[in-house]
N, C-alpha and C. Protein backbone atom coordinates (compact mmCIF):
# COMPACT_ATOMS: atom_id res chain seq x y z
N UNK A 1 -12.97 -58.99 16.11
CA UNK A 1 -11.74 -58.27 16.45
C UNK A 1 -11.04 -57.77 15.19
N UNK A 2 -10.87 -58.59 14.39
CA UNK A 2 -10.18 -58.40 12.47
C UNK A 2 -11.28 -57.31 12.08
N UNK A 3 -12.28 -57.36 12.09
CA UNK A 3 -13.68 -56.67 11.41
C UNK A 3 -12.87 -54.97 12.11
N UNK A 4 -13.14 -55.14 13.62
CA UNK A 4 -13.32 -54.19 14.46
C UNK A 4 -11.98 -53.38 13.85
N UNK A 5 -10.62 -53.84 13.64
CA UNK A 5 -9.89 -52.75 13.45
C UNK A 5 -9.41 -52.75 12.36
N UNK A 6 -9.99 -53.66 11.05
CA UNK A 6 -10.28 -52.50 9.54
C UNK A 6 -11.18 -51.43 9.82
N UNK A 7 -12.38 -51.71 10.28
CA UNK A 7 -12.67 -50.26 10.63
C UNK A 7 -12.36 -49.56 11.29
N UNK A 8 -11.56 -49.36 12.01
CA UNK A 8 -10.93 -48.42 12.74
C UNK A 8 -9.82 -47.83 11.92
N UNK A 9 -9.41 -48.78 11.16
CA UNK A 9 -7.83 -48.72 9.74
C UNK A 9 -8.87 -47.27 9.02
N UNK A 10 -9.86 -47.89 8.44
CA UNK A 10 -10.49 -46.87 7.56
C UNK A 10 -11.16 -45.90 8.13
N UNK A 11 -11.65 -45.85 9.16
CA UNK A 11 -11.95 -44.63 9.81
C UNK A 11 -10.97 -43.47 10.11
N UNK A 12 -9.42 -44.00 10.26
CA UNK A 12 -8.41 -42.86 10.50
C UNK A 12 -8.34 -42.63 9.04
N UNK A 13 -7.89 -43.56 7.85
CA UNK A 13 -7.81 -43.13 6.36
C UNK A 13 -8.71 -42.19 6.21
N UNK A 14 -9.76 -42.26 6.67
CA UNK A 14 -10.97 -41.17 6.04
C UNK A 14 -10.81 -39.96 6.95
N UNK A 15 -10.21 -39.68 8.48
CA UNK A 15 -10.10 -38.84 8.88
C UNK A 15 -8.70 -37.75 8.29
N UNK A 16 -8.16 -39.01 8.33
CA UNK A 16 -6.72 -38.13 7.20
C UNK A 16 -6.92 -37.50 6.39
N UNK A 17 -8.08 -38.13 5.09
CA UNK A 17 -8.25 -37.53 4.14
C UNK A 17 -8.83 -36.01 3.73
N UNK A 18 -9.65 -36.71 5.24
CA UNK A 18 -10.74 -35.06 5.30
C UNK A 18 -9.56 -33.79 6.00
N UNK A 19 -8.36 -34.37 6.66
CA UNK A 19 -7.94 -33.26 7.50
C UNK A 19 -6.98 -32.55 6.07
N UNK A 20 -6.85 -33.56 5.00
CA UNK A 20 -5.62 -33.33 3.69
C UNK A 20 -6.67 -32.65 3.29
N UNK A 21 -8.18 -32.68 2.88
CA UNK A 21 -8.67 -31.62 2.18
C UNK A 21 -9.06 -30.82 2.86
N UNK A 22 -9.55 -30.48 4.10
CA UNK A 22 -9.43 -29.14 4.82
C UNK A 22 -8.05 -28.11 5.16
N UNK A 23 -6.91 -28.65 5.04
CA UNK A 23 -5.60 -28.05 4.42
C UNK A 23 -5.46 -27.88 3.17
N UNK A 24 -5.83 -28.14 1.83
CA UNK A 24 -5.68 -28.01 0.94
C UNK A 24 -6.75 -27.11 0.47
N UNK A 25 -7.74 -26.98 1.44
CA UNK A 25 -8.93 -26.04 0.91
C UNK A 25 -8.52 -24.37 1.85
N UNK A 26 -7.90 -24.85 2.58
CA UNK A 26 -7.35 -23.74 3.43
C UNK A 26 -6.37 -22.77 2.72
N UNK A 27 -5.40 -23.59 2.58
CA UNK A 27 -3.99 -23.51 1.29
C UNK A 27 -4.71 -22.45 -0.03
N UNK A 28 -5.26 -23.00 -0.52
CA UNK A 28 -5.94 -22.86 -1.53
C UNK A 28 -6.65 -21.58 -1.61
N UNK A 29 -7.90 -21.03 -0.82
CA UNK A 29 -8.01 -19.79 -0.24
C UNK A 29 -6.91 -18.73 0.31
N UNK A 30 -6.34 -19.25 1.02
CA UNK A 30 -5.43 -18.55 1.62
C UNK A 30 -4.28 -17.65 0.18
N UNK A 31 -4.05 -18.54 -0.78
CA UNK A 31 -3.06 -18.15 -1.85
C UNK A 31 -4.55 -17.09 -2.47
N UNK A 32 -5.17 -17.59 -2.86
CA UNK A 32 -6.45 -16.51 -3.44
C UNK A 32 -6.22 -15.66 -3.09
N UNK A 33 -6.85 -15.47 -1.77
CA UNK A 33 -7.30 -14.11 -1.28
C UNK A 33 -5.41 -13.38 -1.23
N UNK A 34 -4.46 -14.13 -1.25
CA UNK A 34 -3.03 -13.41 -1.22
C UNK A 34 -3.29 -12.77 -2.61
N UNK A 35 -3.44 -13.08 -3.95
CA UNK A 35 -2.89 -13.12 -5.13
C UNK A 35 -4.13 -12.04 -5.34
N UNK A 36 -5.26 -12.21 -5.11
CA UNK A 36 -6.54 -10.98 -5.16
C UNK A 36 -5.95 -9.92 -4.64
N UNK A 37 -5.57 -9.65 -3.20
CA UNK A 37 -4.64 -8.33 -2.65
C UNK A 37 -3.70 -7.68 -3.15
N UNK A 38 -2.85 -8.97 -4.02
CA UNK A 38 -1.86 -8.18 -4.90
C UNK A 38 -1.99 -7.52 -5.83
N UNK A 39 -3.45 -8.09 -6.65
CA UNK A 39 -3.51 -7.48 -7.70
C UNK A 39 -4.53 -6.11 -7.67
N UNK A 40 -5.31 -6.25 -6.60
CA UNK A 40 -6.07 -4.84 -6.05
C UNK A 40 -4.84 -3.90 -5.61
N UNK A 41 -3.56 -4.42 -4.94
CA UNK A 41 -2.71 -3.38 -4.42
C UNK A 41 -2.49 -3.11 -5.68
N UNK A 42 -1.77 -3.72 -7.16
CA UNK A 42 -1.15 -3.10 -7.74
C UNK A 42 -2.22 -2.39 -8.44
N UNK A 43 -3.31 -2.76 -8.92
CA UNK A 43 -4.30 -1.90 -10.12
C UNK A 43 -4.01 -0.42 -9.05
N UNK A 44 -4.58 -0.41 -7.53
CA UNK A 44 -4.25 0.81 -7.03
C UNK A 44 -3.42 1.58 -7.08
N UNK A 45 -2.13 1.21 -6.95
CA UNK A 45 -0.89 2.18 -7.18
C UNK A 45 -1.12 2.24 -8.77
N UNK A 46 -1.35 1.73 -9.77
CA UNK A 46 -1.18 1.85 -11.32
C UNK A 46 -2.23 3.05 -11.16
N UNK A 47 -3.65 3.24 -10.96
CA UNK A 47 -4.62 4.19 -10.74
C UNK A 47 -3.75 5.32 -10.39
N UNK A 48 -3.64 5.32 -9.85
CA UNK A 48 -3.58 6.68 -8.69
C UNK A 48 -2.01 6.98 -9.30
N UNK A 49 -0.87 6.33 -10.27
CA UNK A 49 0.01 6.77 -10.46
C UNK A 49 -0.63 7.65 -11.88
N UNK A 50 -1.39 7.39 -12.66
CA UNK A 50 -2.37 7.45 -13.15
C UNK A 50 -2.78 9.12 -13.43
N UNK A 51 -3.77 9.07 -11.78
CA UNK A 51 -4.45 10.14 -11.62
C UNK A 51 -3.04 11.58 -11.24
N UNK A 52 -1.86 10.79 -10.63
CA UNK A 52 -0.63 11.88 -10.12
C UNK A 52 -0.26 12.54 -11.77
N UNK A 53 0.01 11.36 -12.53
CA UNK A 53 0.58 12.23 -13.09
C UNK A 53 -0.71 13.24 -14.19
N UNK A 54 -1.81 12.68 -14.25
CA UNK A 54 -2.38 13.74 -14.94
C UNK A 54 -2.97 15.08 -14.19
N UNK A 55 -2.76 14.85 -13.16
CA UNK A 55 -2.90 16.01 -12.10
C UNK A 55 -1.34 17.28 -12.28
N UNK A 56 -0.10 16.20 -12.70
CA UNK A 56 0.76 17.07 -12.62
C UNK A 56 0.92 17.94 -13.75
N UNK A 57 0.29 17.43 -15.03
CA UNK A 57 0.36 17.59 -16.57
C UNK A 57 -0.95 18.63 -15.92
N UNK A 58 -1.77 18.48 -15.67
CA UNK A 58 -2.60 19.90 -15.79
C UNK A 58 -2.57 21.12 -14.83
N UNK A 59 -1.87 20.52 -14.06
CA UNK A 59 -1.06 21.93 -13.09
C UNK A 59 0.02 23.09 -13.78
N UNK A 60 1.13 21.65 -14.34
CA UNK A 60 1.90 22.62 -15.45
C UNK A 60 1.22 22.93 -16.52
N UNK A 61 0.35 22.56 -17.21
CA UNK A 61 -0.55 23.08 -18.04
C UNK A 61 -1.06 24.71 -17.75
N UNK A 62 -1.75 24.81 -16.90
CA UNK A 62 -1.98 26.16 -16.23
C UNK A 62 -1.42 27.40 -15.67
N UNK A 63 0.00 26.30 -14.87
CA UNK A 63 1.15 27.34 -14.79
C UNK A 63 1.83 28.34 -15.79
N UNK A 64 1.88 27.23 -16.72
CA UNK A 64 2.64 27.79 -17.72
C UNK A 64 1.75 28.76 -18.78
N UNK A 65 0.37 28.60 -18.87
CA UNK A 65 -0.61 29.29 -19.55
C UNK A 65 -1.57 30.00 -18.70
């Protein structure tokens, strides 16, 4: 009966543990793939602010010549 529910004690400890690292592995990805998006959103807008303005520099370039 004593035997029977240390193991049962350590069987929930070990289920806890696994459910703390399947949240923490979740957590963990989850901030990634956030902080990867941010930095693909911003390189994109930096690009393409980039490509605007040398698009605008060679428009007035031409206009004016």
């Amino acid at each position: 009966m004593i035997m029977t529910d240390i193991t049962t004690y350590y069987y929930y400890i070990l289920l806890l543990l696994l459910l703390l690292l399947l949240y923490y592995y979740y957590v963990y990805y989850y901030y990634y793939y956030y902080y990867y998006y941010y930095y693909y959103y911003y390189y994109y807008n930096y690009y393409y602010y980039y490509y605007f303005y040398y698009y605008n520099y060679y428009y007035y370039y031409y206009y004016y010549y």
